[in-house]
PDB file of N, CA and C in Angstrom:
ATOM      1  N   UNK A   1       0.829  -1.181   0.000  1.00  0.00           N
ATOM      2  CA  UNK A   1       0.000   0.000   0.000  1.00  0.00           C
ATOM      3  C   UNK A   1       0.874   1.245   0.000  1.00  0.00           C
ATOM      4  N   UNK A   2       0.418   2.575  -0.973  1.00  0.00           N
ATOM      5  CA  UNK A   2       1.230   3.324  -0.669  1.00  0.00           C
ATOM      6  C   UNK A   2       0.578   4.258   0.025  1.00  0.00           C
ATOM      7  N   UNK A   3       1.104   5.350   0.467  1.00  0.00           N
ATOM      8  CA  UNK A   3       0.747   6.721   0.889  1.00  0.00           C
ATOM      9  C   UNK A   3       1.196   7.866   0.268  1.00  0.00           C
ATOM     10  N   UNK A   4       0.150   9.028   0.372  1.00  0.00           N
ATOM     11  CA  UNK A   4       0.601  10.444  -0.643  1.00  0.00           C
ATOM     12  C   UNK A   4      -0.138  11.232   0.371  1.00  0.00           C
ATOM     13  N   UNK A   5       0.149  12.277  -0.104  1.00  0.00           N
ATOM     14  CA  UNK A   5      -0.037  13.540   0.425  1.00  0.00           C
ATOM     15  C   UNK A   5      -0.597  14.572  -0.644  1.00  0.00           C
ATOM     16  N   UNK A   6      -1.446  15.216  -0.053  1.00  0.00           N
ATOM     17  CA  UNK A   6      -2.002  16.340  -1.148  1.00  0.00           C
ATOM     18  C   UNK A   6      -2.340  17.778  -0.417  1.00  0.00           C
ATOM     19  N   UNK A   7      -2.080  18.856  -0.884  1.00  0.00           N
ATOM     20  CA  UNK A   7      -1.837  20.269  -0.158  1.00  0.00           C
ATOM     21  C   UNK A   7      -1.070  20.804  -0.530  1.00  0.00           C
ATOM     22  N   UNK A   8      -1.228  21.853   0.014  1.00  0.00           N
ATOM     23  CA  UNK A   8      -0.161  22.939  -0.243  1.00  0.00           C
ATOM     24  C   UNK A   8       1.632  22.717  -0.832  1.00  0.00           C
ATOM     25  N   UNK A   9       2.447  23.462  -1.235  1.00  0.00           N
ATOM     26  CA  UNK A   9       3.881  23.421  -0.983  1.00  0.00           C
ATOM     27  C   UNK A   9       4.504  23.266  -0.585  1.00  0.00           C
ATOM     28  N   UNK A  10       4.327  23.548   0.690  1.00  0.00           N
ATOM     29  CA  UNK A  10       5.094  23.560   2.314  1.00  0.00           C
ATOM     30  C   UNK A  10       4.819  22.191   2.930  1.00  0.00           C
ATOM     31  N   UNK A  11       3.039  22.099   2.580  1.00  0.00           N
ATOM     32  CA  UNK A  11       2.786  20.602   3.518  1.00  0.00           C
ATOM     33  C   UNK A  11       3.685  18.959   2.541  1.00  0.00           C
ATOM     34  N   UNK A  12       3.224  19.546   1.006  1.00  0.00           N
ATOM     35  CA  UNK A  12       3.979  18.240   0.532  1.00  0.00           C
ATOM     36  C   UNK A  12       5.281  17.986   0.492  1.00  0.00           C
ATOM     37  N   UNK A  13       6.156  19.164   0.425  1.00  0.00           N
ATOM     38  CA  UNK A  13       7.085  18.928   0.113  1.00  0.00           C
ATOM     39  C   UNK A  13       8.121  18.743   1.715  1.00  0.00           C
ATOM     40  N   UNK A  14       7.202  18.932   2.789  1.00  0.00           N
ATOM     41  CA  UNK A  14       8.080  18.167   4.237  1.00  0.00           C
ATOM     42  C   UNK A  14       7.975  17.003   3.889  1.00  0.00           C
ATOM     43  N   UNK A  15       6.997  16.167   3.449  1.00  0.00           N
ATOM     44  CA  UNK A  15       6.353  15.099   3.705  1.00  0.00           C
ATOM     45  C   UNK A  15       7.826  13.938   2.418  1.00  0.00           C
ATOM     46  N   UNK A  16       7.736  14.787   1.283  1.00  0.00           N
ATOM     47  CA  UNK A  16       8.565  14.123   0.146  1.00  0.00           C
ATOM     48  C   UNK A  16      10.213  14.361   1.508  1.00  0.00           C
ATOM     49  N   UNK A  17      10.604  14.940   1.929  1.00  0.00           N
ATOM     50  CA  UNK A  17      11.668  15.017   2.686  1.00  0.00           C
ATOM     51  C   UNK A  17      11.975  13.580   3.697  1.00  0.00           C
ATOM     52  N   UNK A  18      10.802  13.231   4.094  1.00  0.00           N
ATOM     53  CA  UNK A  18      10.760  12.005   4.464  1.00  0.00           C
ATOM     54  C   UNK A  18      10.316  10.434   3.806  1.00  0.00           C
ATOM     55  N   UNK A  19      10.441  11.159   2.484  1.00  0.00           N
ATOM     56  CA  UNK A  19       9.966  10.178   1.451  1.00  0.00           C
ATOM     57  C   UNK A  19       8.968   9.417   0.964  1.00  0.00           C
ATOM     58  N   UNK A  20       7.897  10.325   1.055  1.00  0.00           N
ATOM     59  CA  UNK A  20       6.273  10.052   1.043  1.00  0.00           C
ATOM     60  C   UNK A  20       6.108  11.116  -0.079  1.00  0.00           C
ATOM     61  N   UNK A  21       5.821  10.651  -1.468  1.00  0.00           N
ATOM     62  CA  UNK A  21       5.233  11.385  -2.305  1.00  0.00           C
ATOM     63  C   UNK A  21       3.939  12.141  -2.368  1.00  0.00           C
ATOM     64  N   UNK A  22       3.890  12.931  -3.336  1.00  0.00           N
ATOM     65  CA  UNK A  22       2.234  14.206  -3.059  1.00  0.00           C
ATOM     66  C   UNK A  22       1.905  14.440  -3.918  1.00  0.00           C
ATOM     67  N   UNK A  23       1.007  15.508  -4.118  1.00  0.00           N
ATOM     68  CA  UNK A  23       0.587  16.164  -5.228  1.00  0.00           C
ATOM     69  C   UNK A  23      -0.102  17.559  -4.993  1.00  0.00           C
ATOM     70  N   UNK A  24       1.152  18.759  -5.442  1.00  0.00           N
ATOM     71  CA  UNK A  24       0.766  20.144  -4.618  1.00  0.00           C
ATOM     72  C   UNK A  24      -0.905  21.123  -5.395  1.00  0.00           C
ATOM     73  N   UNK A  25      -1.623  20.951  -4.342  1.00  0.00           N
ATOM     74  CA  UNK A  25      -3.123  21.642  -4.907  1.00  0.00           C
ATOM     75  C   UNK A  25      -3.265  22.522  -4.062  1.00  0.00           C
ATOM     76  N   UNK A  26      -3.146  23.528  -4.945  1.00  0.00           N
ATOM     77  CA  UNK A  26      -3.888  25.316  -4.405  1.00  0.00           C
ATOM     78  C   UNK A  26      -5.150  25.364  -3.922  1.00  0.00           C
ATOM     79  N   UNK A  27      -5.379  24.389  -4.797  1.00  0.00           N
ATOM     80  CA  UNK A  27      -7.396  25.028  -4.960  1.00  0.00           C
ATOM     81  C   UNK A  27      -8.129  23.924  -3.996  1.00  0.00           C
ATOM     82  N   UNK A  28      -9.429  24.022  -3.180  1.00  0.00           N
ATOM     83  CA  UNK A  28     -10.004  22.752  -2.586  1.00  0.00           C
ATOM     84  C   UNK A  28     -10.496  22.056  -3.593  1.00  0.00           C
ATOM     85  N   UNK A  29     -11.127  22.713  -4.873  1.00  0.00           N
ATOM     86  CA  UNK A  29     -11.484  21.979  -5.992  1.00  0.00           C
ATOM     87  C   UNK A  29     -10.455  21.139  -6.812  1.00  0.00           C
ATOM     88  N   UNK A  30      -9.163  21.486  -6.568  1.00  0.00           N
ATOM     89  CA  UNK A  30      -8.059  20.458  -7.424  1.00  0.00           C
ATOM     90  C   UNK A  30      -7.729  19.540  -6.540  1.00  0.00           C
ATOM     91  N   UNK A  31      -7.785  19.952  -5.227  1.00  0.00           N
ATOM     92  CA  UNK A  31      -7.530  19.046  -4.133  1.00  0.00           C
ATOM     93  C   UNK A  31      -8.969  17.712  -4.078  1.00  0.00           C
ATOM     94  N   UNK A  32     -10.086  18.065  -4.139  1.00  0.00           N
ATOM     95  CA  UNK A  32     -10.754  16.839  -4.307  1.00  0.00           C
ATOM     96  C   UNK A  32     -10.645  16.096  -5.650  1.00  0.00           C
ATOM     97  N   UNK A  33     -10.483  16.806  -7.128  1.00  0.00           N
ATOM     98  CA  UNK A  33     -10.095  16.036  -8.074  1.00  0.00           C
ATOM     99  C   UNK A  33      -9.047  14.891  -7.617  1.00  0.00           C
ATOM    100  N   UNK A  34      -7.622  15.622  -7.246  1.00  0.00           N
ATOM    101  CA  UNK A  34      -6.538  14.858  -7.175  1.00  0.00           C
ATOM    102  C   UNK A  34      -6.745  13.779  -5.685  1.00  0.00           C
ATOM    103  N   UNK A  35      -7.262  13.927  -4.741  1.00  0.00           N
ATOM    104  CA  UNK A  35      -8.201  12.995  -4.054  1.00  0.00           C
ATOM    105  C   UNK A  35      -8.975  11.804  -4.516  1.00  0.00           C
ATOM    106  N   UNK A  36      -9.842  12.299  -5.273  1.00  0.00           N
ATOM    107  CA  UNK A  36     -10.641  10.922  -6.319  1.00  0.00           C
ATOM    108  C   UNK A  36      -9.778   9.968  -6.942  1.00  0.00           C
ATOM    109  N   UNK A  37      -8.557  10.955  -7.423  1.00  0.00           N
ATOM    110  CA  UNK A  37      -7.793  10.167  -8.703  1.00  0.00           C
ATOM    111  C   UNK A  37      -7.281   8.639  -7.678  1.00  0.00           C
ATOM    112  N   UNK A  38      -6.804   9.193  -6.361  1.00  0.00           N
ATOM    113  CA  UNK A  38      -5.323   8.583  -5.682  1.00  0.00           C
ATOM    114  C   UNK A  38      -6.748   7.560  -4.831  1.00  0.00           C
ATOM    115  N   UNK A  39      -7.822   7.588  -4.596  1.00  0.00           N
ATOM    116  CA  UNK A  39      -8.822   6.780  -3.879  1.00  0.00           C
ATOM    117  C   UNK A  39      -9.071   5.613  -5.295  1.00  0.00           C
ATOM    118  N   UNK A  40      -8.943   6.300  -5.971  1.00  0.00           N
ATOM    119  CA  UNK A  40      -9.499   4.935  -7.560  1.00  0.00           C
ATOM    120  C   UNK A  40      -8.346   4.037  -7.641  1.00  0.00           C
ATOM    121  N   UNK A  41      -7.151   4.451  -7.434  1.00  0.00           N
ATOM    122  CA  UNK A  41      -6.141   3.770  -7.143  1.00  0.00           C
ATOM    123  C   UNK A  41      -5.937   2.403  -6.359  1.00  0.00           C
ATOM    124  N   UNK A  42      -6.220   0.922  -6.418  1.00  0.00           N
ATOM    125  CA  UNK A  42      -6.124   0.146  -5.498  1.00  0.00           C
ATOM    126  C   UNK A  42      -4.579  -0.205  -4.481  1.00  0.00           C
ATOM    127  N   UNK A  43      -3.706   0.369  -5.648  1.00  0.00           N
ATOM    128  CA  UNK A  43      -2.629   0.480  -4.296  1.00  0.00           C
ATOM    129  C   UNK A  43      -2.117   1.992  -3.598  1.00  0.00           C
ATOM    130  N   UNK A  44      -3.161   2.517  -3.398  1.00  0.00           N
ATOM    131  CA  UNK A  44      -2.840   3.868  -2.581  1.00  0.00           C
ATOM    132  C   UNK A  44      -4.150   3.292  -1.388  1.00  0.00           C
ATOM    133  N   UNK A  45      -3.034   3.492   0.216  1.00  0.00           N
ATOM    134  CA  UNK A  45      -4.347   3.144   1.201  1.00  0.00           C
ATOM    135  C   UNK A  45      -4.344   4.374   1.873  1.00  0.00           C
ATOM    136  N   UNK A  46      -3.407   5.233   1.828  1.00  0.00           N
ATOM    137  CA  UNK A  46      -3.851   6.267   2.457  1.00  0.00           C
ATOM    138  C   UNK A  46      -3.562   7.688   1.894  1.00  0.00           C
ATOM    139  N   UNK A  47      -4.152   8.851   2.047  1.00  0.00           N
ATOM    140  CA  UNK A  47      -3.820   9.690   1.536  1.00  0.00           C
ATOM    141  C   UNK A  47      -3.979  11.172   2.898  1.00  0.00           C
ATOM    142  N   UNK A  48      -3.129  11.692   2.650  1.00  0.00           N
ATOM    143  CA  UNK A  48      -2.909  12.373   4.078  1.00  0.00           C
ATOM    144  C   UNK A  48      -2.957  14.055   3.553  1.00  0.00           C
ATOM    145  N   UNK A  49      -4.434  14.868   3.521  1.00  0.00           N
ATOM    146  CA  UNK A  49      -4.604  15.876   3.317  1.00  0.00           C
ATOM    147  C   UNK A  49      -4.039  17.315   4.748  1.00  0.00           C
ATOM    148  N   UNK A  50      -4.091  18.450   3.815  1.00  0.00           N
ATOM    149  CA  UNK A  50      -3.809  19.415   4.767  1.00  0.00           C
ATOM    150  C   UNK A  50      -4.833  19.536   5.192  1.00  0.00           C
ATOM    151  N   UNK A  51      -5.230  20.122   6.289  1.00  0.00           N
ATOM    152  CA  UNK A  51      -6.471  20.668   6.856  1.00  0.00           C
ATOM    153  C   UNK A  51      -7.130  22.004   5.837  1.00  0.00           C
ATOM    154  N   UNK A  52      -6.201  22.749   5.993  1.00  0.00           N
ATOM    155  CA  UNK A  52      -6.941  24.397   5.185  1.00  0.00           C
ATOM    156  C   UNK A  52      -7.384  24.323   3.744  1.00  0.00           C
ATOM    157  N   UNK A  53      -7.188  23.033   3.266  1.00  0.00           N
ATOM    158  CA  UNK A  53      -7.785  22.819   1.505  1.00  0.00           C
ATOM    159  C   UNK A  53      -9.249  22.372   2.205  1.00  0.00           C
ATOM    160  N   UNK A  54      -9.164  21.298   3.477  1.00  0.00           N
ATOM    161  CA  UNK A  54     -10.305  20.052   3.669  1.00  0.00           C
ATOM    162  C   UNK A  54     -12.138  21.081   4.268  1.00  0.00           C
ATOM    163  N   UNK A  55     -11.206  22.424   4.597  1.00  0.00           N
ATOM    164  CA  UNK A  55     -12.049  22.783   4.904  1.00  0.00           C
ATOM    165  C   UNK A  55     -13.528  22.467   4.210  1.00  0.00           C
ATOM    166  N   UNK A  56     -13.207  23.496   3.175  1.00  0.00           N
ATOM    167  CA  UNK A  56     -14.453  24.200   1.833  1.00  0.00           C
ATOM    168  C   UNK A  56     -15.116  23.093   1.215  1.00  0.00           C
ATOM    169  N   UNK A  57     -14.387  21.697   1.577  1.00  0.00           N
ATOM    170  CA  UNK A  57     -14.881  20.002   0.759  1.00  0.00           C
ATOM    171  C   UNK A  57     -15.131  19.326   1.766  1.00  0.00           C
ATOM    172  N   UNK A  58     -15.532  19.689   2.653  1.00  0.00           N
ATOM    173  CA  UNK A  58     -15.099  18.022   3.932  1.00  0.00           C
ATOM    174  C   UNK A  58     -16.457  17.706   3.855  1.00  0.00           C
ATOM    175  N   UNK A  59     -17.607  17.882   3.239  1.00  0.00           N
ATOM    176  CA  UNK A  59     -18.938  17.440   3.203  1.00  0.00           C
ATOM    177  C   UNK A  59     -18.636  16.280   2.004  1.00  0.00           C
ATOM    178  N   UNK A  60     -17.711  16.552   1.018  1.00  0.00           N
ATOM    179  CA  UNK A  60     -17.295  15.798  -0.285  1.00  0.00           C
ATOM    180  C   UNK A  60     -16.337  14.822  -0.080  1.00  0.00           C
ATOM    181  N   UNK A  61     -15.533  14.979   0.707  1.00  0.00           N
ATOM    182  CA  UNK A  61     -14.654  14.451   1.390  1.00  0.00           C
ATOM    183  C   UNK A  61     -15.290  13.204   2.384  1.00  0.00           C
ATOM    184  N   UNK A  62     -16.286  13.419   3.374  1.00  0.00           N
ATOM    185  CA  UNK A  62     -17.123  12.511   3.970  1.00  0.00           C
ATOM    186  C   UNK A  62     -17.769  11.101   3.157  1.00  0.00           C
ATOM    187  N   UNK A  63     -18.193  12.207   2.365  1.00  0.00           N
ATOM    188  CA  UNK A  63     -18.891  11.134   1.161  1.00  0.00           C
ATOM    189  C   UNK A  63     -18.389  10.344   0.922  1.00  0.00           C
ATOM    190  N   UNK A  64     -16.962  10.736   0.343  1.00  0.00           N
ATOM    191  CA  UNK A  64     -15.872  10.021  -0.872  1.00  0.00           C
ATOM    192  C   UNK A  64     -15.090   8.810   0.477  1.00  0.00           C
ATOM    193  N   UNK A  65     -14.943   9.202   2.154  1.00  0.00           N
ATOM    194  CA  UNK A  65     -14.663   7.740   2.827  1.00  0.00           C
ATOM    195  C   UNK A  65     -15.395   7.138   3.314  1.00  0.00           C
ATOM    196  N   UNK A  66     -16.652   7.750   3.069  1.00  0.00           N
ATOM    197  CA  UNK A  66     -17.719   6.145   2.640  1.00  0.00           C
ATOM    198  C   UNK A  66     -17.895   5.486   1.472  1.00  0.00           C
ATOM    199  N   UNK A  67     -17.418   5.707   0.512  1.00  0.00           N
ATOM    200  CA  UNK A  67     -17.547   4.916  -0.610  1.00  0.00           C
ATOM    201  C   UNK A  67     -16.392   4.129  -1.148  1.00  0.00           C
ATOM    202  N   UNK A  68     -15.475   4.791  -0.767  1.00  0.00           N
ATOM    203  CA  UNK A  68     -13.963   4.018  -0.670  1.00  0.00           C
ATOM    204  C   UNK A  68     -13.335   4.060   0.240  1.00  0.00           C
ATOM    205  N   UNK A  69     -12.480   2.652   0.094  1.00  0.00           N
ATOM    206  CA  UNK A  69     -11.698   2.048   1.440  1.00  0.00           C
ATOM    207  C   UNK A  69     -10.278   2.416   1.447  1.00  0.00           C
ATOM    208  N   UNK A  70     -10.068   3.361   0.531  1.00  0.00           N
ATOM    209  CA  UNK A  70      -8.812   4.338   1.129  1.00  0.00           C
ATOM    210  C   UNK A  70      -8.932   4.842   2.181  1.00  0.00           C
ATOM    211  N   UNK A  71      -8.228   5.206   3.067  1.00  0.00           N
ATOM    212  CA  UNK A  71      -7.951   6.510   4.257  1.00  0.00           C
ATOM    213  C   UNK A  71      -7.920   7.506   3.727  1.00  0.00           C
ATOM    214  N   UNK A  72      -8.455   8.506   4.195  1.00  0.00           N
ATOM    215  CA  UNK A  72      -8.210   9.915   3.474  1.00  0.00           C
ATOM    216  C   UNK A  72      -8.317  10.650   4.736  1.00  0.00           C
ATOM    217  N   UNK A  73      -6.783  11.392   5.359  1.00  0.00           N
ATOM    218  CA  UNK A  73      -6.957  11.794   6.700  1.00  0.00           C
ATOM    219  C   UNK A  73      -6.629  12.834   6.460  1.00  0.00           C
ATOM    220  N   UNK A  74      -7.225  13.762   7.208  1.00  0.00           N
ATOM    221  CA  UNK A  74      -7.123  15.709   7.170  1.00  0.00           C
ATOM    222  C   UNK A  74      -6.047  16.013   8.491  1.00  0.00           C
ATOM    223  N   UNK A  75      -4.689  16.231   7.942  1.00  0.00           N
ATOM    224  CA  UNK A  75      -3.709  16.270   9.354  1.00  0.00           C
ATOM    225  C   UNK A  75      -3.502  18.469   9.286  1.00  0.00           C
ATOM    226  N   UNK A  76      -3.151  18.828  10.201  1.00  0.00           N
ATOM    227  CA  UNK A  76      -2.866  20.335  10.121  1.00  0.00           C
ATOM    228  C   UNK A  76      -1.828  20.950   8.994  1.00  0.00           C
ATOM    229  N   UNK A  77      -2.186  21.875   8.637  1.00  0.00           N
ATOM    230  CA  UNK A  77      -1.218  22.517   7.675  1.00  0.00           C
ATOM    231  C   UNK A  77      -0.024  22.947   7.907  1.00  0.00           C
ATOM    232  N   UNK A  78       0.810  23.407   7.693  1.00  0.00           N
ATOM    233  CA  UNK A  78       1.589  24.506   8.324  1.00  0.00           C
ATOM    234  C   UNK A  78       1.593  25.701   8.702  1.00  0.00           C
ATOM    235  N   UNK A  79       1.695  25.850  10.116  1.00  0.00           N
ATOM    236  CA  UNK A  79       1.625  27.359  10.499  1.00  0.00           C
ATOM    237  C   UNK A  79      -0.463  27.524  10.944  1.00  0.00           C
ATOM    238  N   UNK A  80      -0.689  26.178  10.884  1.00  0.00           N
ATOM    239  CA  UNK A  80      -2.273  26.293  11.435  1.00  0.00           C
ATOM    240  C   UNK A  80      -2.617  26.039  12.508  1.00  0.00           C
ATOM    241  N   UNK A  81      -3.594  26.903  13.292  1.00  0.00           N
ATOM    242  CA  UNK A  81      -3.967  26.573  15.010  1.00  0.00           C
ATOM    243  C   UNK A  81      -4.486  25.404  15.278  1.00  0.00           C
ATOM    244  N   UNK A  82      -5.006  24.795  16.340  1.00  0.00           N
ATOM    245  CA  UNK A  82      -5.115  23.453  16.415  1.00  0.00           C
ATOM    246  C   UNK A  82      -6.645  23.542  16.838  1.00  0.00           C
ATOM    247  N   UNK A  83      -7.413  22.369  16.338  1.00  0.00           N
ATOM    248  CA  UNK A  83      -8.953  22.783  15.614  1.00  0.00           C
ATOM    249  C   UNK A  83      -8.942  21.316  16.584  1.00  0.00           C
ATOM    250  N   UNK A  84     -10.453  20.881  17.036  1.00  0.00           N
ATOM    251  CA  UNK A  84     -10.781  20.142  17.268  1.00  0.00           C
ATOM    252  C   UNK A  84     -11.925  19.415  16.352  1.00  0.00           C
ATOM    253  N   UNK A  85     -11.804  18.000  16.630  1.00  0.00           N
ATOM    254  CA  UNK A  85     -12.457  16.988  15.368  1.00  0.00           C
ATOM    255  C   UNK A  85     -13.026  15.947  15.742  1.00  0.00           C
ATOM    256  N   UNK A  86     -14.525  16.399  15.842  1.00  0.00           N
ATOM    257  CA  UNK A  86     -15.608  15.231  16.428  1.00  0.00           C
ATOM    258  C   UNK A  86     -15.626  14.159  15.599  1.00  0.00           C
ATOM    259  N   UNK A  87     -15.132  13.039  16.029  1.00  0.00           N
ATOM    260  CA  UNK A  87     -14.897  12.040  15.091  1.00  0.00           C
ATOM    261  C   UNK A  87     -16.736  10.924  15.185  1.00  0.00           C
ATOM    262  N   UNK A  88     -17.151  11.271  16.342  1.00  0.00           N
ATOM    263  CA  UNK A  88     -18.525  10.670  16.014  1.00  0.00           C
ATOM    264  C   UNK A  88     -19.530  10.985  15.341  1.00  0.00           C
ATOM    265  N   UNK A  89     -19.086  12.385  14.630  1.00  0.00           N
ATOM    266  CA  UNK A  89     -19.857  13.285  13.796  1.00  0.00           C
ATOM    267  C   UNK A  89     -19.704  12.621  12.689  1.00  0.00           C
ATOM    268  N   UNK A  90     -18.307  12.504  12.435  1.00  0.00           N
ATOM    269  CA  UNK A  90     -17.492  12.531  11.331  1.00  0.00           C
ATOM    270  C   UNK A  90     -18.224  10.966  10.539  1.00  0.00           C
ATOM    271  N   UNK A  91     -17.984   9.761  11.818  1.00  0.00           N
ATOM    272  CA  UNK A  91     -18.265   8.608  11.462  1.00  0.00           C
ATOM    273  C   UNK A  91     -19.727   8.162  11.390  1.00  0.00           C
ATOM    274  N   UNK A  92     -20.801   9.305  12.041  1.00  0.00           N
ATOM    275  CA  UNK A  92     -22.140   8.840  12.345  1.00  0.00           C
ATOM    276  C   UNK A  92     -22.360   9.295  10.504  1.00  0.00           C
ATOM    277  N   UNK A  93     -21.914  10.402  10.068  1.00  0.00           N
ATOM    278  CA  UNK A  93     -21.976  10.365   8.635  1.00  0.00           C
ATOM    279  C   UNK A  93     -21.688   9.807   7.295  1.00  0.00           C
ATOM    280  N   UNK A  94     -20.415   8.922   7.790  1.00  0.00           N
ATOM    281  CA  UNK A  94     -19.670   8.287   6.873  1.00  0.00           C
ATOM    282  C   UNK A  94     -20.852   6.869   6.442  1.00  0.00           C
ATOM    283  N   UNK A  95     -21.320   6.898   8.192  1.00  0.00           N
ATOM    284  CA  UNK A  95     -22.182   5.647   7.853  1.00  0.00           C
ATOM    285  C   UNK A  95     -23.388   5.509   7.760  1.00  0.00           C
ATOM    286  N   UNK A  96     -23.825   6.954   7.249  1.00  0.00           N
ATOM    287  CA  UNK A  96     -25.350   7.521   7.062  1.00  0.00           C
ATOM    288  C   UNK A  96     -26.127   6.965   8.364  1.00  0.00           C
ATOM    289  N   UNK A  97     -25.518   7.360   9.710  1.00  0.00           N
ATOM    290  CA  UNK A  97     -26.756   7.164  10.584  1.00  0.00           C
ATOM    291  C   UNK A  97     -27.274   8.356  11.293  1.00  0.00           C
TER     292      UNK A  97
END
């Protein structure tokens, strides 16, 4: 299984420093394209987003880890405050209850 990263400049290119490839997206809209692409993928299991793209999509984002069994995890950006993340929210949705 591999892992990637998708975000900003700063976030992918720490991540390639430790040798985990990415794919740098400005936009939240290129960021869920390039999301879909790396979830259609059967050997990508996880994909490790910035937070400040996941914002403006995380309703699209919800959707997309209920329908595929990739990981798709929203970790902090760089230089971002620390947000709290109801994960029973998160999962009561994933699993339409």
């Amino acid at each position: 299984m591999k892992i990637f990263t998708v975000g900003s400049k700063s976030f992918v290119t720490s991540f390639q420093l430790a040798g985990v490839p990415g794919i740098i997206s400005e936009s939240p809209q290129k960021a869920l394209d390039d999301i879909r692409k790396l979830t259609d993928d059967s050997d990508v299991g996880l994909v490790l987003v910035s937070d400040d793209i996941t914002e403006s999509i995380n309703d699209e984002l919800t959707a997309l880890r209920a329908e595929k069994s990739t990981l798709v995890f929203a970790l902090p950006a760089t230089g971002s405050e620390k947000s709290e993340v109801d994960y029973r929210v998160m999962l009561k949705k994933i699993l339409g209850v």
